[in-house]
Protein backbone atom coordinates (compact mmCIF):
# COMPACT_ATOMS: atom_id res chain seq x y z
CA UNK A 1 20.08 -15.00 11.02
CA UNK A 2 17.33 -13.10 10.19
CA UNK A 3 16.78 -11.66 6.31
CA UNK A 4 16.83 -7.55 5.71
CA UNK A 5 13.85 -5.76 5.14
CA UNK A 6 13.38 -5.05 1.76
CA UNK A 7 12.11 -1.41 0.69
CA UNK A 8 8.79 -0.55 -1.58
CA UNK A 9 7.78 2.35 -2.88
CA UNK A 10 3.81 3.03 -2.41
CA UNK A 11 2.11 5.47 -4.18
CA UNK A 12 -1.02 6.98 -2.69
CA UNK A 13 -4.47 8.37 -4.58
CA UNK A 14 -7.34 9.81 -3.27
CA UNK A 15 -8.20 9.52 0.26
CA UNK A 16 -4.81 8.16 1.15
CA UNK A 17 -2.66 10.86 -0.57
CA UNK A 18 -5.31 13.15 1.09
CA UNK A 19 -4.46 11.48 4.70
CA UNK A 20 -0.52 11.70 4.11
CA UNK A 21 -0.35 14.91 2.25
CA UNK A 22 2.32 13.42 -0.12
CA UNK A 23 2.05 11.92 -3.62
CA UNK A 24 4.62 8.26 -2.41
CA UNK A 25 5.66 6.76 0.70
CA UNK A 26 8.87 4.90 0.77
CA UNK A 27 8.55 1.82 3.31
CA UNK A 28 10.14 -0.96 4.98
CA UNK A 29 8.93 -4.70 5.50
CA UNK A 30 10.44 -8.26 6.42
CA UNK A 31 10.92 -10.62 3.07
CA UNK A 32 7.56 -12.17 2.34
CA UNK A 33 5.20 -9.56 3.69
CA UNK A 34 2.15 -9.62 1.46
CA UNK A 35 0.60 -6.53 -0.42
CA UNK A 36 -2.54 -6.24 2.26
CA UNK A 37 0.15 -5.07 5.36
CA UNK A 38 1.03 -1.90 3.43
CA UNK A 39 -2.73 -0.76 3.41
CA UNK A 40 -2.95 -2.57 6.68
CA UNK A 41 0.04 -0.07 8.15
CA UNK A 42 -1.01 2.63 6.51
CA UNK A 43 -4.69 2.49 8.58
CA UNK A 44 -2.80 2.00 11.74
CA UNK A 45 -1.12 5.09 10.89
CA UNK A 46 -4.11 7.16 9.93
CA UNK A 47 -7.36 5.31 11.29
CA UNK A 48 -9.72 8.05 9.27
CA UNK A 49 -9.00 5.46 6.56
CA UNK A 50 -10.27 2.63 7.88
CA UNK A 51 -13.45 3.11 5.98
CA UNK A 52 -11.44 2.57 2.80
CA UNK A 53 -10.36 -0.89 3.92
CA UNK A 54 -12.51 -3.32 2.52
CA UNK A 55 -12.63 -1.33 -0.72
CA UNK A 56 -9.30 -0.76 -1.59
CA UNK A 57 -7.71 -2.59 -4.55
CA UNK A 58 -4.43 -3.29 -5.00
CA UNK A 59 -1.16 -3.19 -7.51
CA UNK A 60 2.53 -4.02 -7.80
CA UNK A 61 4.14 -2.70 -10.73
CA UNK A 62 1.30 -1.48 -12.52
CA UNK A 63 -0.89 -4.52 -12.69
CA UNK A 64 -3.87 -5.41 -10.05
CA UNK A 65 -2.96 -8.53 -7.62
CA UNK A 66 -4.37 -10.68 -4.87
CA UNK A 67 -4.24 -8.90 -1.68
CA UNK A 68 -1.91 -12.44 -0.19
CA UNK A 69 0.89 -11.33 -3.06
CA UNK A 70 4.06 -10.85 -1.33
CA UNK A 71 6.00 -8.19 -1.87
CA UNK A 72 9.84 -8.08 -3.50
CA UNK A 73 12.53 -5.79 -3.13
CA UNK A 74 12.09 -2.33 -4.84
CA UNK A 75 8.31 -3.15 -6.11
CA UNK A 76 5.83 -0.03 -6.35
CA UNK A 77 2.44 -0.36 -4.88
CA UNK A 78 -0.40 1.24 -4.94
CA UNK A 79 -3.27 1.54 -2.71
CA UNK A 80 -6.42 2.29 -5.28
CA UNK A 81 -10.06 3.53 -3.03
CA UNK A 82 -12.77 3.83 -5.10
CA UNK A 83 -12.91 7.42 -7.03
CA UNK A 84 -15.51 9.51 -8.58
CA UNK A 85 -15.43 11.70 -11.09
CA UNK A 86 -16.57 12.84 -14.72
């Protein structure tokens, strides 16, 4: 028997808020998927971003991890491209 998917919220900046014209995705993924598939899905979704992928850093609950992290149930993500600004 095969486990649920669990659910994460991802929050999007920059280039990938720009891309999905909304501020959070809610997604779904099997037990054990690590942090890279969200930004990997999110590319396959939008492939305009593909020039953000070896850039992009990433966090689960509001501290930077290794891109092989897996996530848990109900973590919040985020997907952070390099920015500019003064």
């Amino acid at each position: 028997m095969s486990e649920p998917p669990i659910s994460v919220t991802v929050k999007l900046f920059a280039a990938y808020q720009e891309a999905y014209g909304v501020p959070e995705l809610v997604l779904e993924f099997p037990p054990g998927t690590p942090v890279v598939a969200v930004r990997d899905r999110l590319i396959a979704e939008h492939p305009e971003l593909d020039c953000w992928r070896d850039i992009t850093r990433f966090g689960i609950n509001l501290d930077f991890v290794d891109p092989q992290t897996p996530l848990q149930p109900g973590d919040e993500v985020v997907l952070i491209p390099p920015v500019s600004g003064g």
